[in-house]
N, C-alpha and C. Protein backbone atom coordinates (compact mmCIF):
# COMPACT_ATOMS: atom_id res chain seq x y z
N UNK A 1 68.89 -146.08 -125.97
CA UNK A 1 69.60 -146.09 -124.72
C UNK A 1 69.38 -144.79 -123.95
N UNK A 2 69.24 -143.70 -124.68
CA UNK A 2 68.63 -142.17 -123.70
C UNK A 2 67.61 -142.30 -123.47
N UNK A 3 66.76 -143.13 -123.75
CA UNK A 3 65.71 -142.92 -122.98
C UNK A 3 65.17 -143.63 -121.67
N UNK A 4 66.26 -144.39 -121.00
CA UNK A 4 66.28 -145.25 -120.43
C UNK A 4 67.00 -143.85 -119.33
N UNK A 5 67.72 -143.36 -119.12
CA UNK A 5 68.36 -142.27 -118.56
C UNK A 5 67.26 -141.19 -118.24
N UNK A 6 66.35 -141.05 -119.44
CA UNK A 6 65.38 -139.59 -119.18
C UNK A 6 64.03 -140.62 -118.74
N UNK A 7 64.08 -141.72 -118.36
CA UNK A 7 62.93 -142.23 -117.58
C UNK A 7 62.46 -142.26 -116.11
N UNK A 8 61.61 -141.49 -115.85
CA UNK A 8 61.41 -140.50 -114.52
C UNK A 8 61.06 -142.24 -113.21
N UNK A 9 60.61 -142.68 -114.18
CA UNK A 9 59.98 -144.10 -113.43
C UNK A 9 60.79 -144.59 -112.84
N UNK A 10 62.18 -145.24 -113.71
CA UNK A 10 63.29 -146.07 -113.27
C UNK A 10 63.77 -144.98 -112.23
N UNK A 11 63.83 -143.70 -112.73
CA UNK A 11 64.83 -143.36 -111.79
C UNK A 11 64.63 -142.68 -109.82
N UNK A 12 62.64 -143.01 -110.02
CA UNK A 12 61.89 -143.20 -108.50
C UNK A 12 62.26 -144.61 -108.23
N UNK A 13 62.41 -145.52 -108.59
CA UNK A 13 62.71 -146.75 -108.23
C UNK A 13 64.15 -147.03 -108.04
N UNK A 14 65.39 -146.72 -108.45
CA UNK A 14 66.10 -146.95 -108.10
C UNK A 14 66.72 -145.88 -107.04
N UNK A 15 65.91 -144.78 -106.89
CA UNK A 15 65.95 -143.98 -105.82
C UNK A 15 65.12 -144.60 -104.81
N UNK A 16 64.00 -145.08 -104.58
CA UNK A 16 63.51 -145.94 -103.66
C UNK A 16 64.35 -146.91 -103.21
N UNK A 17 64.93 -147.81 -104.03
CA UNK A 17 66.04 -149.12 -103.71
C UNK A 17 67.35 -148.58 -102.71
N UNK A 18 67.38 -147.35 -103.46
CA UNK A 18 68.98 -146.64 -102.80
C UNK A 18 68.12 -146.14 -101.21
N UNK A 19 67.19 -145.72 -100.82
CA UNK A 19 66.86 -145.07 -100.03
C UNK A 19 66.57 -146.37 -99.22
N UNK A 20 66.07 -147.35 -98.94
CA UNK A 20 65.75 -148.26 -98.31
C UNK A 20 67.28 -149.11 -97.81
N UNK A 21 68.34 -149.42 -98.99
CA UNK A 21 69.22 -149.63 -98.35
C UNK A 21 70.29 -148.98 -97.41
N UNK A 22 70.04 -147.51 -97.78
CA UNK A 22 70.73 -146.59 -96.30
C UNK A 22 69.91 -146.31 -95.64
N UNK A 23 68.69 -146.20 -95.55
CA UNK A 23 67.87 -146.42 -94.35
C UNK A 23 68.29 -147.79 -93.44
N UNK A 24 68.26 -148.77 -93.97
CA UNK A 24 68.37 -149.89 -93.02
C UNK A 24 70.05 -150.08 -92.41
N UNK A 25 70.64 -149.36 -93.13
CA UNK A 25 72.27 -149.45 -92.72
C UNK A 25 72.11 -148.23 -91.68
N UNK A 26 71.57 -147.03 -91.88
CA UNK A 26 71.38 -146.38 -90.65
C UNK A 26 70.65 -146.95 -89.39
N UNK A 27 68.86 -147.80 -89.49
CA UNK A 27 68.79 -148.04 -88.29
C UNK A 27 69.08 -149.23 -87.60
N UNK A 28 70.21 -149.61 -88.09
CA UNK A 28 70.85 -151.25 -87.80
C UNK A 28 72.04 -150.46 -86.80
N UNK A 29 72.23 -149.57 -87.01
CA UNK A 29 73.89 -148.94 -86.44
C UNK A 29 73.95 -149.14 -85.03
N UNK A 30 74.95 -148.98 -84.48
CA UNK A 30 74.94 -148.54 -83.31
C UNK A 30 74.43 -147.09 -82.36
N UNK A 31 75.00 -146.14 -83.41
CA UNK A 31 74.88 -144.94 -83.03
C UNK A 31 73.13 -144.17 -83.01
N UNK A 32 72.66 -145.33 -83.59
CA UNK A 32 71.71 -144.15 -83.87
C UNK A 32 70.38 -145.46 -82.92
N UNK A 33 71.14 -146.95 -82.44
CA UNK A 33 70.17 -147.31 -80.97
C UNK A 33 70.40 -146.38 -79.87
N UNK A 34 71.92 -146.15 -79.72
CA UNK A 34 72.45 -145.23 -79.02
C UNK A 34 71.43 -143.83 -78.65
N UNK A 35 71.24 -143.15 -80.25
CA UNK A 35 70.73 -141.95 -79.71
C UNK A 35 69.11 -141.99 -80.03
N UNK A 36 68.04 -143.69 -79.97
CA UNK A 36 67.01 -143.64 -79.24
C UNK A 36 67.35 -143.99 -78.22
N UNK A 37 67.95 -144.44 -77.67
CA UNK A 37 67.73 -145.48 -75.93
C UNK A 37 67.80 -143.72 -75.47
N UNK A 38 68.79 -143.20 -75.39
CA UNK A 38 69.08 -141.81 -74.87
C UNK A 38 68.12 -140.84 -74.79
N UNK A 39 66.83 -141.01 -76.11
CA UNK A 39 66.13 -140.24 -76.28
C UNK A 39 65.05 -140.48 -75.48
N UNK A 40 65.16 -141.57 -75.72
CA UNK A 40 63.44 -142.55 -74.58
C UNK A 40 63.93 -142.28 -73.83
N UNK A 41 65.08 -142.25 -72.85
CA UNK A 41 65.46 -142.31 -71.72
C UNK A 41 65.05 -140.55 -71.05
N UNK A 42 65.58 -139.78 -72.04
CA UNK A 42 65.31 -138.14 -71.38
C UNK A 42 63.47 -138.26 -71.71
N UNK A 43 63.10 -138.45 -72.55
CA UNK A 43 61.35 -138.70 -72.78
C UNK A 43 60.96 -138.96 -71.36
N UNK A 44 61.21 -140.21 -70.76
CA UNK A 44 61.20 -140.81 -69.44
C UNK A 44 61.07 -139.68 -68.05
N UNK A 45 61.90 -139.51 -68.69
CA UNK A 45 62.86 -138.45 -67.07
C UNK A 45 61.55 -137.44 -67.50
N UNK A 46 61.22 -136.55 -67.97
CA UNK A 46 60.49 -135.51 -68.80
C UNK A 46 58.87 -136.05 -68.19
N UNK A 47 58.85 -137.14 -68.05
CA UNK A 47 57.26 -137.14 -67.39
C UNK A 47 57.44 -137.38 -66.38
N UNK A 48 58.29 -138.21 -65.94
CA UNK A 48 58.40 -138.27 -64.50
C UNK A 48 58.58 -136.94 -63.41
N UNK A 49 58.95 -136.08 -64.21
CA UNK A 49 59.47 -134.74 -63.68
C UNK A 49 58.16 -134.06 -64.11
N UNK A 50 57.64 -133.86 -64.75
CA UNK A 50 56.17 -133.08 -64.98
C UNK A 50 55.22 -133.74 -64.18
N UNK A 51 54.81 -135.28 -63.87
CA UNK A 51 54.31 -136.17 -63.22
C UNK A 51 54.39 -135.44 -61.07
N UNK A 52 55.94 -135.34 -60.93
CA UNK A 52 56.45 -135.01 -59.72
C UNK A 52 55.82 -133.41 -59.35
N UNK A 53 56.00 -132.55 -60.29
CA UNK A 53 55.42 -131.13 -60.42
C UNK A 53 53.94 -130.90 -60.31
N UNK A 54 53.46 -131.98 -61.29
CA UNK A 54 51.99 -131.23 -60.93
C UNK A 54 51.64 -132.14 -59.35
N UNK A 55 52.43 -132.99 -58.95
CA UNK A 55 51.50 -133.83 -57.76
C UNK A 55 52.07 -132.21 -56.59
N UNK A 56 52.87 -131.94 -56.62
CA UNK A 56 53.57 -130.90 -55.98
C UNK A 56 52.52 -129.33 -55.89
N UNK A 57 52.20 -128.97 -57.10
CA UNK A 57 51.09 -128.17 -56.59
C UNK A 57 49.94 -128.81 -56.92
N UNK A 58 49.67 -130.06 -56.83
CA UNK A 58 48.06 -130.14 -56.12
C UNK A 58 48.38 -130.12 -54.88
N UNK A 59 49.52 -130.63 -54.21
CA UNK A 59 49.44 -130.95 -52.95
C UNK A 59 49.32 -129.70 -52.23
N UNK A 60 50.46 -128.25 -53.06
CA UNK A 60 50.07 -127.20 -52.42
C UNK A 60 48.24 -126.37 -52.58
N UNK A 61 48.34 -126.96 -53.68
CA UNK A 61 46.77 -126.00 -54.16
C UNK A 61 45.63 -126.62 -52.92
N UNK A 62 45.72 -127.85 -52.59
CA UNK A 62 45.09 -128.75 -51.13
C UNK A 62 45.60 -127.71 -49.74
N UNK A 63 46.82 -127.50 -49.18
CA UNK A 63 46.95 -126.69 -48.35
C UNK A 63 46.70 -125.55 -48.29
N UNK A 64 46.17 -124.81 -49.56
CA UNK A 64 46.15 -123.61 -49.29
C UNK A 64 44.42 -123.19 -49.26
N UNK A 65 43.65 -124.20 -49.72
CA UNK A 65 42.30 -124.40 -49.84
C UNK A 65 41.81 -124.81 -48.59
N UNK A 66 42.72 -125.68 -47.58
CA UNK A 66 42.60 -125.99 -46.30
C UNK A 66 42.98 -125.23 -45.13
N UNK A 67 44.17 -124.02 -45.09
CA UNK A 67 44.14 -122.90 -44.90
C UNK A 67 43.23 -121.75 -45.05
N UNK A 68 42.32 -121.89 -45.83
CA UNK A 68 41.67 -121.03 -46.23
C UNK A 68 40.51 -121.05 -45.73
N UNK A 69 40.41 -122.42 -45.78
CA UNK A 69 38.63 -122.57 -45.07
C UNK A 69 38.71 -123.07 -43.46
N UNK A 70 40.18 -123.09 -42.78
CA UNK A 70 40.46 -123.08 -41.37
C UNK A 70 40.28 -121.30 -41.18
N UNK A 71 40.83 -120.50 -41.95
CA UNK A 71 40.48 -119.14 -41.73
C UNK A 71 38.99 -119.05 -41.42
N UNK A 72 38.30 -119.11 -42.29
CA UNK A 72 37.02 -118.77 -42.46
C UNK A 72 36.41 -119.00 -41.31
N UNK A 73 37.21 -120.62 -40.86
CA UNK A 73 36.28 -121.32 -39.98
C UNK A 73 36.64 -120.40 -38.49
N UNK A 74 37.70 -119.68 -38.58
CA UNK A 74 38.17 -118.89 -37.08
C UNK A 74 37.65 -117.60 -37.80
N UNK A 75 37.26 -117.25 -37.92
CA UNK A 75 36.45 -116.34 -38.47
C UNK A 75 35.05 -115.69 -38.36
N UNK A 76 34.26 -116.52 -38.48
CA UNK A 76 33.42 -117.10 -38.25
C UNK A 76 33.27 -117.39 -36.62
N UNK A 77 33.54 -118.35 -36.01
CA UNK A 77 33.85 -118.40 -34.53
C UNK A 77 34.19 -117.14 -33.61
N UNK A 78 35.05 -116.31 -34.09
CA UNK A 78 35.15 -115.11 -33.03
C UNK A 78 34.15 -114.43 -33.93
N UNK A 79 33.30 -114.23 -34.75
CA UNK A 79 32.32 -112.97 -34.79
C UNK A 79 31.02 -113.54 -34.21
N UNK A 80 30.87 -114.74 -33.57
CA UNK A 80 29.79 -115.48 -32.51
C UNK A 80 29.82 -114.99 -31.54
């Protein structure tokens, strides 16, 4: 009967069994759809907002490249 206790085998397997049934009681819960929907949801927001930023300076990095070569271009014109 001790050796049934000092058996490393049984006791990965019934640690596997135990781990699978509170795993599934955790992602069945409420709390924890709760805190993915919440998570996808800030994920979401997080590109949309990096998405909004970089269109923001291309749009400036475009004006200031178009500024730049309107300089040139008056520039150019009064040393004619």
């Amino acid at each position: 009967m001790n050796n049934i206790f000092k058996n490393e085998k049984l006791w990965c397997a019934v640690a596997g069994a135990a781990g699978v049934i509170i795993g599934k009681k955790v992602l069945c819960s409420q709390k924890t759809r709760q805190l993915a929907v919440t998570g996808l949801a800030k994920g979401m927001k997080l590109t949309h907002d990096a998405k909004t930023a970089f269109q923001n300076m291309k749009d400036e990095a475009e004006d200031l490249c178009y500024e730049a070569k309107e300089q040139a271009g008056l520039a150019e014109e009064s040393a004619e």
